[in-house]
N, C-alpha and C. Protein backbone atom coordinates (compact mmCIF):
# COMPACT_ATOMS: atom_id res chain seq x y z
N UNK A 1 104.31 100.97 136.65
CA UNK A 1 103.20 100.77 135.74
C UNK A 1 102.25 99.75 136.35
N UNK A 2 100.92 99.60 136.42
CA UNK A 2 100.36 99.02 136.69
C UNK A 2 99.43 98.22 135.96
N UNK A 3 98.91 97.02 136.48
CA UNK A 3 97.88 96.31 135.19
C UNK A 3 96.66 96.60 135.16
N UNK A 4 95.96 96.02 134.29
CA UNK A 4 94.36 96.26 134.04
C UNK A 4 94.37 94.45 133.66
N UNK A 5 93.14 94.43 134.15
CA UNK A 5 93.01 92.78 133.53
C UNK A 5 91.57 93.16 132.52
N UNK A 6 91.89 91.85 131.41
CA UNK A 6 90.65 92.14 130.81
C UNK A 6 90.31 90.51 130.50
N UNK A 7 88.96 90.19 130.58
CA UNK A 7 88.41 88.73 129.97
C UNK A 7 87.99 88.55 129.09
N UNK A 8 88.79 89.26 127.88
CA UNK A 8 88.08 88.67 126.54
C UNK A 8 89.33 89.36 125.77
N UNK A 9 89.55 88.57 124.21
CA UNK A 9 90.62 88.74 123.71
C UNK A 9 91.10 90.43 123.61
N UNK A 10 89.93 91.38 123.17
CA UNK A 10 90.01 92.47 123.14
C UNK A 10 88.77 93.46 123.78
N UNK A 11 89.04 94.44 123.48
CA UNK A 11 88.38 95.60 124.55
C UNK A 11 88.05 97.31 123.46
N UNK A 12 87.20 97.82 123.22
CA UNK A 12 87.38 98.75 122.76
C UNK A 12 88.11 100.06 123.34
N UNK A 13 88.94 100.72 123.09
CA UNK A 13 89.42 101.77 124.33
C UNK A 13 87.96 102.36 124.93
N UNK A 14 87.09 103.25 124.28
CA UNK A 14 86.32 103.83 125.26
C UNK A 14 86.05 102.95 126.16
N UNK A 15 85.43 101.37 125.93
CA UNK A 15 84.59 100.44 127.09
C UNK A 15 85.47 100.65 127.97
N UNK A 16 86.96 100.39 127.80
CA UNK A 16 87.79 99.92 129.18
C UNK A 16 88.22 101.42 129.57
N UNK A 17 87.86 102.52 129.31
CA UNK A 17 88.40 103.65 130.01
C UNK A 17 87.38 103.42 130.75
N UNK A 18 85.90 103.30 130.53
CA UNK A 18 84.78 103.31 130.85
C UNK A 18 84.49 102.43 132.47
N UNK A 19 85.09 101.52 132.59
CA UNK A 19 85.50 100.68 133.22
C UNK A 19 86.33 100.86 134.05
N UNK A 20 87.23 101.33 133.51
CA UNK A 20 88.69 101.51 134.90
C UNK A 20 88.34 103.52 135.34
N UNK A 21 86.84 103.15 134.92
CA UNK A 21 86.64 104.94 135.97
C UNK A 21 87.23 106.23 135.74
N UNK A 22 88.05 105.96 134.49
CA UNK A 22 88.52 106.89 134.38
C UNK A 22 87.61 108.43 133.41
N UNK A 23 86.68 107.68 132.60
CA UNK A 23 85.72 108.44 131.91
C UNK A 23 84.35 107.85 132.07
N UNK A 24 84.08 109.00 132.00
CA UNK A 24 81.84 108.82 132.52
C UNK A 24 81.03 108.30 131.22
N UNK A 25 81.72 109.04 130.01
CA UNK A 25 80.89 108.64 129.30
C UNK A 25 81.37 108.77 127.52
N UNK A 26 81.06 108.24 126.54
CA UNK A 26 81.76 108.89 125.13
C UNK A 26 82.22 110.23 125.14
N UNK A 27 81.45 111.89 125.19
CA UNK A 27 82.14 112.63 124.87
C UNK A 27 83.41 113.05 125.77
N UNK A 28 83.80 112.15 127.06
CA UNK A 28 84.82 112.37 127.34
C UNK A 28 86.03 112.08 126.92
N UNK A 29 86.03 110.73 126.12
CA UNK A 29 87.14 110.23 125.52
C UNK A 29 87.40 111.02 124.38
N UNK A 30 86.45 111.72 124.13
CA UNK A 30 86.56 112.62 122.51
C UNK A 30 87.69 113.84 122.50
N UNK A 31 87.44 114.35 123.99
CA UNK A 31 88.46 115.46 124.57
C UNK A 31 89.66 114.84 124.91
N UNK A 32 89.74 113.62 125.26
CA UNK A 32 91.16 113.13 125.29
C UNK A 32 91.96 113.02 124.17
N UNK A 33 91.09 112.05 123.00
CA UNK A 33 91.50 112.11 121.96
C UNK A 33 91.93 113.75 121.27
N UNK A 34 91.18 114.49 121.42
CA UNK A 34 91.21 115.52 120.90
C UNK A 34 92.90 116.33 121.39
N UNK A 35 92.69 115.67 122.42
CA UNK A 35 93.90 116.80 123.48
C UNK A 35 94.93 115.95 122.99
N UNK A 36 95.31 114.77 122.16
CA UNK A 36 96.47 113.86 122.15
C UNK A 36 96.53 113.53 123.35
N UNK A 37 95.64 113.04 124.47
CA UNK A 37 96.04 112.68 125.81
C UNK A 37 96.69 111.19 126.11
N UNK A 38 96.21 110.38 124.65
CA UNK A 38 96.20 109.14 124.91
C UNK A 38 96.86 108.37 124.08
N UNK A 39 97.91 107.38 124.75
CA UNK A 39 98.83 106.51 123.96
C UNK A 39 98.85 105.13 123.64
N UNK A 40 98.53 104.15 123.02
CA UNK A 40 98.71 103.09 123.03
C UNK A 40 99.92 102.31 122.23
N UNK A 41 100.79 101.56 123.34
CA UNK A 41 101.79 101.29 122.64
C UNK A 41 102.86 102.16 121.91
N UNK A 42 102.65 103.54 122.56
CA UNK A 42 103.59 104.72 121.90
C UNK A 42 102.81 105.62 120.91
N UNK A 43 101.85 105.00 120.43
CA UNK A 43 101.11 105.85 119.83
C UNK A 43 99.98 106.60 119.65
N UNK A 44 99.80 107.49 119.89
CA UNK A 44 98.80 108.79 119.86
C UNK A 44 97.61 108.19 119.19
N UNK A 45 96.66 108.12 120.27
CA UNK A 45 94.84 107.25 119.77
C UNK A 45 94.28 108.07 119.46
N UNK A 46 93.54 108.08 118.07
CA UNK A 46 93.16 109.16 117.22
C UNK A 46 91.27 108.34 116.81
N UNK A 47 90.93 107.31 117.49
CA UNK A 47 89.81 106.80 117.67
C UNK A 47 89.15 105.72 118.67
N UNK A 48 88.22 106.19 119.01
CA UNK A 48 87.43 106.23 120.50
C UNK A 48 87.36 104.42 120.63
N UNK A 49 87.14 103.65 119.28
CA UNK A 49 86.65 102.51 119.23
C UNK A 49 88.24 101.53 119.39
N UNK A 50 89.11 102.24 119.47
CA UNK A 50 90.65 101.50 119.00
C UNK A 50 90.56 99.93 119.85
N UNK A 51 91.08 98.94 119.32
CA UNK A 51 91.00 97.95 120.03
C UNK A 51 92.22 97.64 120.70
N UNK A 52 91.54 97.34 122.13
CA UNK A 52 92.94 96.54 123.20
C UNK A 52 92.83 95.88 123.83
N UNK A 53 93.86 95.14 123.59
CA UNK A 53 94.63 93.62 123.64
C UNK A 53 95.46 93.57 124.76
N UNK A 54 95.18 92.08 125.37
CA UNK A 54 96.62 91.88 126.40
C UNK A 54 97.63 91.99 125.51
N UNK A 55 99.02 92.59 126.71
CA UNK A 55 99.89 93.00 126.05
C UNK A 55 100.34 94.32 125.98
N UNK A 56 99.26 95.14 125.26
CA UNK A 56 99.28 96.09 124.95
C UNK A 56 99.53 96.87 126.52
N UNK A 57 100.26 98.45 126.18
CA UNK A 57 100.44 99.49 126.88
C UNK A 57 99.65 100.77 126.66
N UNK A 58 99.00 101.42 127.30
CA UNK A 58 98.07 102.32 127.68
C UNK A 58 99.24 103.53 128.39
N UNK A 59 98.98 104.70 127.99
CA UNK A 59 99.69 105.72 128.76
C UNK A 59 98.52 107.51 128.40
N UNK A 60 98.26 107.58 129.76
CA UNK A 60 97.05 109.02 129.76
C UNK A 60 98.07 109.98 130.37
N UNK A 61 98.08 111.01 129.66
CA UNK A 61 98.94 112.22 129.96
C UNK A 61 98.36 112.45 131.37
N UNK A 62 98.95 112.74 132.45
CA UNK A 62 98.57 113.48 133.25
C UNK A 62 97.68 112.02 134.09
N UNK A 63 97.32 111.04 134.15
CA UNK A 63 96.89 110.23 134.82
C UNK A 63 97.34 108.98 135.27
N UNK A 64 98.31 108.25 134.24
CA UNK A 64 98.80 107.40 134.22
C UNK A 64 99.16 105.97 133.14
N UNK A 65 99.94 105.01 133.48
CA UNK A 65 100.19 103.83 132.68
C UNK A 65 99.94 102.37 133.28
N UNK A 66 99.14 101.81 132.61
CA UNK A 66 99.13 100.99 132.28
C UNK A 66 99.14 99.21 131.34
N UNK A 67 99.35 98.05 131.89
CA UNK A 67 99.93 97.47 130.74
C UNK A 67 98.73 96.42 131.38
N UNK A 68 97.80 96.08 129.75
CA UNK A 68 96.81 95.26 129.56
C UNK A 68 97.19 93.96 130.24
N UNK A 69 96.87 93.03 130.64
CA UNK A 69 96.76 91.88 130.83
C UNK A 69 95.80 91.04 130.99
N UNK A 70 96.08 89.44 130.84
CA UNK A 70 94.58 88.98 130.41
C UNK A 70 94.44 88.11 132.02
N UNK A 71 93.28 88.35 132.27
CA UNK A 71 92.65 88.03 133.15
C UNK A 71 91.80 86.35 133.42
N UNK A 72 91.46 85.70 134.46
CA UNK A 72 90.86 84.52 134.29
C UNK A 72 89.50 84.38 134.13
N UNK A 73 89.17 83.59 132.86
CA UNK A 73 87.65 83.66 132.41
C UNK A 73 86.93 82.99 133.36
């Protein structure tokens, strides 16, 4: 599993997919969501805005896992 760092307490999922390159733009995360592609913490993200936290675990069907961590401001 690998990390993601983030500098601020939280992150909306789209910004940080947005960020770690994995999506271009909103209606891509919509098809993820849509497809159940996406897990946080075990559970199936059912909105684009979900907030994440160090700590937290990220898992994309078919792309990969990662586990939030907080980064130096």
């Amino acid at each position: 599993m690998e990390e993601i760092e983030i500098h601020t307490p939280e992150i909306n999922m789209d910004q940080l997919l947005k960020w770690m390159g994995i999506i271009d733009n909103g209606a891509h995360i919509k098809i993820f969501i849509e497809d159940q592609m996406i897990k946080l913490n075990g559970a199936i993200v059912t909105e684009r805005r979900k907030k994440v936290r160090p700590g937290d675990v990220i898992d994309i069907k078919g792309i990969g896992s990662w586990r939030v961590v907080t980064g130096e401001v």
